[in-house]
C-alpha atoms as a PDB file:
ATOM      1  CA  UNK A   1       0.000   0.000   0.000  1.00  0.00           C
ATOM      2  CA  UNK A   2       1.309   3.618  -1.248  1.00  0.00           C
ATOM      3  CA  UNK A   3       1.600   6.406   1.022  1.00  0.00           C
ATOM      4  CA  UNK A   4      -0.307   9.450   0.016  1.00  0.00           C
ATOM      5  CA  UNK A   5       2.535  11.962  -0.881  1.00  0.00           C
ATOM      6  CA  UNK A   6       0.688  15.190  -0.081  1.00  0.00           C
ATOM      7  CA  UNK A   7       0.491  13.575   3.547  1.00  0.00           C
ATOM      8  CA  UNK A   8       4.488  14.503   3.796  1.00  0.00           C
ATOM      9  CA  UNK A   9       4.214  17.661   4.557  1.00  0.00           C
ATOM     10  CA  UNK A  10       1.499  16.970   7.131  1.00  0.00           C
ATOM     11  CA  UNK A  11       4.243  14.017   8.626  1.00  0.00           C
ATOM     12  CA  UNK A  12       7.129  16.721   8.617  1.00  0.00           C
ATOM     13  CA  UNK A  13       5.090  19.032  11.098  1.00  0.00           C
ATOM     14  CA  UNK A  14       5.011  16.309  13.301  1.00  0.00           C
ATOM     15  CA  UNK A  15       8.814  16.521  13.491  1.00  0.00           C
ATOM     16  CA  UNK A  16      10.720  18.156  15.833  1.00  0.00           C
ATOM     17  CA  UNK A  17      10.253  22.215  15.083  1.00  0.00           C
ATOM     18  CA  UNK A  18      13.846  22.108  13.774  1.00  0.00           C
ATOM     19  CA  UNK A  19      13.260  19.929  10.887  1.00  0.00           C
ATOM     20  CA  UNK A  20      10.223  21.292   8.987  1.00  0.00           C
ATOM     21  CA  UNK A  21      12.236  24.482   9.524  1.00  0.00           C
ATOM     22  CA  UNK A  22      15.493  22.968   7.559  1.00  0.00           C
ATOM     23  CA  UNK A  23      13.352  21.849   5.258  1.00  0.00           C
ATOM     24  CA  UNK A  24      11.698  25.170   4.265  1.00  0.00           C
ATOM     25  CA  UNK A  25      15.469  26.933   4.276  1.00  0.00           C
ATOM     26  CA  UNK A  26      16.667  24.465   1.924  1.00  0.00           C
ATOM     27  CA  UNK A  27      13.684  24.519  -0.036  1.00  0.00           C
ATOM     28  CA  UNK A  28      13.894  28.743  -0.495  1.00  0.00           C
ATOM     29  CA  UNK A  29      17.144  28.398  -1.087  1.00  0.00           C
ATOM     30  CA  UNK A  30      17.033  26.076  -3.458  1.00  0.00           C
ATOM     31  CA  UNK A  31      13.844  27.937  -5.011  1.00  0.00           C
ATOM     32  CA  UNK A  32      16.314  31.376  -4.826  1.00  0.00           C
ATOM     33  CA  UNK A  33      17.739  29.961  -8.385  1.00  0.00           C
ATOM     34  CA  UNK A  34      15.008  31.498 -10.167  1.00  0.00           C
ATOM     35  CA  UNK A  35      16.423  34.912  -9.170  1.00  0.00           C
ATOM     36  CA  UNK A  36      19.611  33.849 -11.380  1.00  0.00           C
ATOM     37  CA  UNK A  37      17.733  32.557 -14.377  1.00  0.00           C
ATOM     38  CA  UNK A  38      20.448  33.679 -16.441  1.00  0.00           C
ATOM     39  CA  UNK A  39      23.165  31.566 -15.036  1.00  0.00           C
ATOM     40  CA  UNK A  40      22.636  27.827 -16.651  1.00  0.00           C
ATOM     41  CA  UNK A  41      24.342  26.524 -13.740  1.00  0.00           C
ATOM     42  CA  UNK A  42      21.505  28.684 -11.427  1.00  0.00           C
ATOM     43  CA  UNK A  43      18.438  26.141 -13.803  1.00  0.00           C
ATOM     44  CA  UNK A  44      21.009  23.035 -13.328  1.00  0.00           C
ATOM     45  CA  UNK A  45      20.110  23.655  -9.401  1.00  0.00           C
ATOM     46  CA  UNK A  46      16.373  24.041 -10.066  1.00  0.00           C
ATOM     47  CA  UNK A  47      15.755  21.355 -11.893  1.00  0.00           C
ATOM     48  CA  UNK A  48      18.175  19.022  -9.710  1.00  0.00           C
ATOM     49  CA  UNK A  49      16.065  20.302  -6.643  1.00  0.00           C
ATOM     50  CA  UNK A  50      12.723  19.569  -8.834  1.00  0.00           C
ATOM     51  CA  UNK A  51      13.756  16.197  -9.353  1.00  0.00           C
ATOM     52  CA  UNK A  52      15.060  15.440  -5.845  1.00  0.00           C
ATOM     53  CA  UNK A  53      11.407  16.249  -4.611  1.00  0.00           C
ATOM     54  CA  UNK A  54       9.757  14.429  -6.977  1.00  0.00           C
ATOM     55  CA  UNK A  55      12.024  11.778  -5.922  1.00  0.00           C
ATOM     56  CA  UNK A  56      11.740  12.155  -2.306  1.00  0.00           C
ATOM     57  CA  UNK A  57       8.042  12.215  -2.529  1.00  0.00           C
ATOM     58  CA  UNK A  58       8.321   8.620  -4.257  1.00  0.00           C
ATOM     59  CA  UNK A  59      10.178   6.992  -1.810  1.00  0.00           C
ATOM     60  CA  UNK A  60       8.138   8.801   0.992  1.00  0.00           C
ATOM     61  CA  UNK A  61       5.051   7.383  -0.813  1.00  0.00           C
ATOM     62  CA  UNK A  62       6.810   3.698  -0.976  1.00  0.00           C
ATOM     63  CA  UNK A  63       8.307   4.307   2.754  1.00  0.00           C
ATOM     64  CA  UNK A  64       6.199   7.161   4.891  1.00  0.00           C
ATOM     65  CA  UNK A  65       8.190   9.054   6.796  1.00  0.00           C
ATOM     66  CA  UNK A  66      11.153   7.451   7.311  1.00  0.00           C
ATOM     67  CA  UNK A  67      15.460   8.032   7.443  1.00  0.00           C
ATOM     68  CA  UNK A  68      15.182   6.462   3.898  1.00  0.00           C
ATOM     69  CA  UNK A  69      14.175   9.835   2.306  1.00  0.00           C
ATOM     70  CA  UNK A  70      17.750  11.004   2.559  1.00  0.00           C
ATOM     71  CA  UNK A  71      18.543   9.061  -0.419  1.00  0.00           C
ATOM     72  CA  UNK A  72      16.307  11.807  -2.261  1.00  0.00           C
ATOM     73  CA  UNK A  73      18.808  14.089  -2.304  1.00  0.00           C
ATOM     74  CA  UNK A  74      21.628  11.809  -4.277  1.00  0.00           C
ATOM     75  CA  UNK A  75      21.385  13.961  -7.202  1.00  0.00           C
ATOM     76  CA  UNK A  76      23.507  16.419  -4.631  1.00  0.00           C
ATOM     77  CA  UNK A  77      26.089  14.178  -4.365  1.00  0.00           C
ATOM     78  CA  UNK A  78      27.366  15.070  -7.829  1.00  0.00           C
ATOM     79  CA  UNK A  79      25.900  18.855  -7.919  1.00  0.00           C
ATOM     80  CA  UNK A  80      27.708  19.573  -5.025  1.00  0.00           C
ATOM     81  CA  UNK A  81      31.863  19.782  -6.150  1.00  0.00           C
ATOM     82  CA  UNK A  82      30.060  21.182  -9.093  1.00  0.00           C
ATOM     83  CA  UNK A  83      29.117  23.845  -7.498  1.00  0.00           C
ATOM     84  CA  UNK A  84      31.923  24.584  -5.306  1.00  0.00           C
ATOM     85  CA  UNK A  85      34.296  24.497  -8.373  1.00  0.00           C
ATOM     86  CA  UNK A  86      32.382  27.306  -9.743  1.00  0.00           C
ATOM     87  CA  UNK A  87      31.842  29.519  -7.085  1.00  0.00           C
ATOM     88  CA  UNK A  88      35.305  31.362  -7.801  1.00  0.00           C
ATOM     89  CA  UNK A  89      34.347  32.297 -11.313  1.00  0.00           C
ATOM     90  CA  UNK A  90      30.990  33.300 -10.539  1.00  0.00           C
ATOM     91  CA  UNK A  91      29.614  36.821 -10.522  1.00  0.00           C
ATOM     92  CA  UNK A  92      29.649  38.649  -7.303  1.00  0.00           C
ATOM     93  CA  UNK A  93      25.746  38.127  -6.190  1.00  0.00           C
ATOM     94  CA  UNK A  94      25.569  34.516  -8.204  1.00  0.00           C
ATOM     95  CA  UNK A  95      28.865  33.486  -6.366  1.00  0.00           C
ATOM     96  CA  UNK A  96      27.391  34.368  -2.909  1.00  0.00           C
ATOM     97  CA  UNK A  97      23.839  32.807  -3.240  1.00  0.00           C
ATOM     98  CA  UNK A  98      26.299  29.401  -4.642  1.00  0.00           C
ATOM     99  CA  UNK A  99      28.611  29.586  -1.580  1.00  0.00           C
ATOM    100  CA  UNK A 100      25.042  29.588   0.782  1.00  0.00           C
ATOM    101  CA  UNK A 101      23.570  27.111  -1.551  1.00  0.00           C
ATOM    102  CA  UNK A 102      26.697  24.876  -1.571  1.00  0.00           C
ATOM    103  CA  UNK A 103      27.161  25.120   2.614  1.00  0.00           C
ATOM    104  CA  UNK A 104      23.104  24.244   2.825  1.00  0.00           C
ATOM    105  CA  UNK A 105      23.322  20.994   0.744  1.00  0.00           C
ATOM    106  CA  UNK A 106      26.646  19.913   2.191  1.00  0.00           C
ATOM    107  CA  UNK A 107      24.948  20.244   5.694  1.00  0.00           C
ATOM    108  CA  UNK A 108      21.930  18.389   4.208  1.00  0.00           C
ATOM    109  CA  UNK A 109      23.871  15.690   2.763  1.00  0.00           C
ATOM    110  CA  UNK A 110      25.759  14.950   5.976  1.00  0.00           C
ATOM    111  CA  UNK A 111      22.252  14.710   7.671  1.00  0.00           C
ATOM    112  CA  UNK A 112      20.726  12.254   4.906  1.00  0.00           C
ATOM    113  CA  UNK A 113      24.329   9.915   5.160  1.00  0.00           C
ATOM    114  CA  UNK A 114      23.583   9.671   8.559  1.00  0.00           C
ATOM    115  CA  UNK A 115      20.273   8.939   8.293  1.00  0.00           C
ATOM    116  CA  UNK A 116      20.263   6.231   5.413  1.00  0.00           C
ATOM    117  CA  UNK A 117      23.042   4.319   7.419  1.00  0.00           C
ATOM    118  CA  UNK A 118      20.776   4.250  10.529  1.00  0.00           C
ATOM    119  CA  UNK A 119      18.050   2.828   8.075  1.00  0.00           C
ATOM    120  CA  UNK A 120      20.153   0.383   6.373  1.00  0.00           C
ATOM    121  CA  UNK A 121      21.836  -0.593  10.007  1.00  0.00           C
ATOM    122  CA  UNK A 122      18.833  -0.460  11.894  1.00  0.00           C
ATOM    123  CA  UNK A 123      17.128  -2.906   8.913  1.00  0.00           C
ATOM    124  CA  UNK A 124      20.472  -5.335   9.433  1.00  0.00           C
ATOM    125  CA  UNK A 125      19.866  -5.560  12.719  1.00  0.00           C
ATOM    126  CA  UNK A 126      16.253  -6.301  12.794  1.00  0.00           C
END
């Protein structure tokens, strides 16, 4: 049985106040690409974060709630030394917004690595 994935965001307010307040950050920051439109690299981010919800919201619907939604954000993995390798070449305003961008989703990814290896351990073990 699927998970309704418009019930995430009604399971995230059930979190601890910290989380579904992460969650919005990196969401408006992620969403702050629009302001760039001009910089490919600035619609690279956009759609990455598009399809990182989309995917998150799949596995949420296979999983509910769970630390398993951190692998949602793989498509960071690679975006992310993308990013920082073009930070020093980027325009004063674009470079800044990609420094905050970069330090949000390296933050975010050490969260979801934790996470997905207490789901994976915690699935060994029981």
């Amino acid at each position: 049985m699927l998970n309704n994935p418009l019930r995430f965001f009604a399971d995230l307010l059930r979190q601890p106040a910290w989380i579904p307040a992460w969650v919005s950050c990196l969401a408006a920051i992620n969403l702050l690409s629009v302001r760039f439109w001009e910089e490919p690299l600035a619609r690279i981010v956009l759609l990455t974060f598009l399809l990182s919800a989309t995917l998150m919201m799949a596995l949420y619907a296979r999983f509910g709630f769970e630390k398993i939604l951190g692998i949602g954000h793989v498509l960071w993995i690679p975006l992310l030394p993308y990013l920082l390798a073009s930070i020093p070449g980027a325009a004063q305003g674009f470079q800044a917004y990609l420094t905050v961008l970069a330090s949000a989703i390296a933050i975010s990814l050490a969260f979801d690595i934790l996470d997905v290896w207490e789901y994976f351990s915690a699935r060994r073990r029981g």
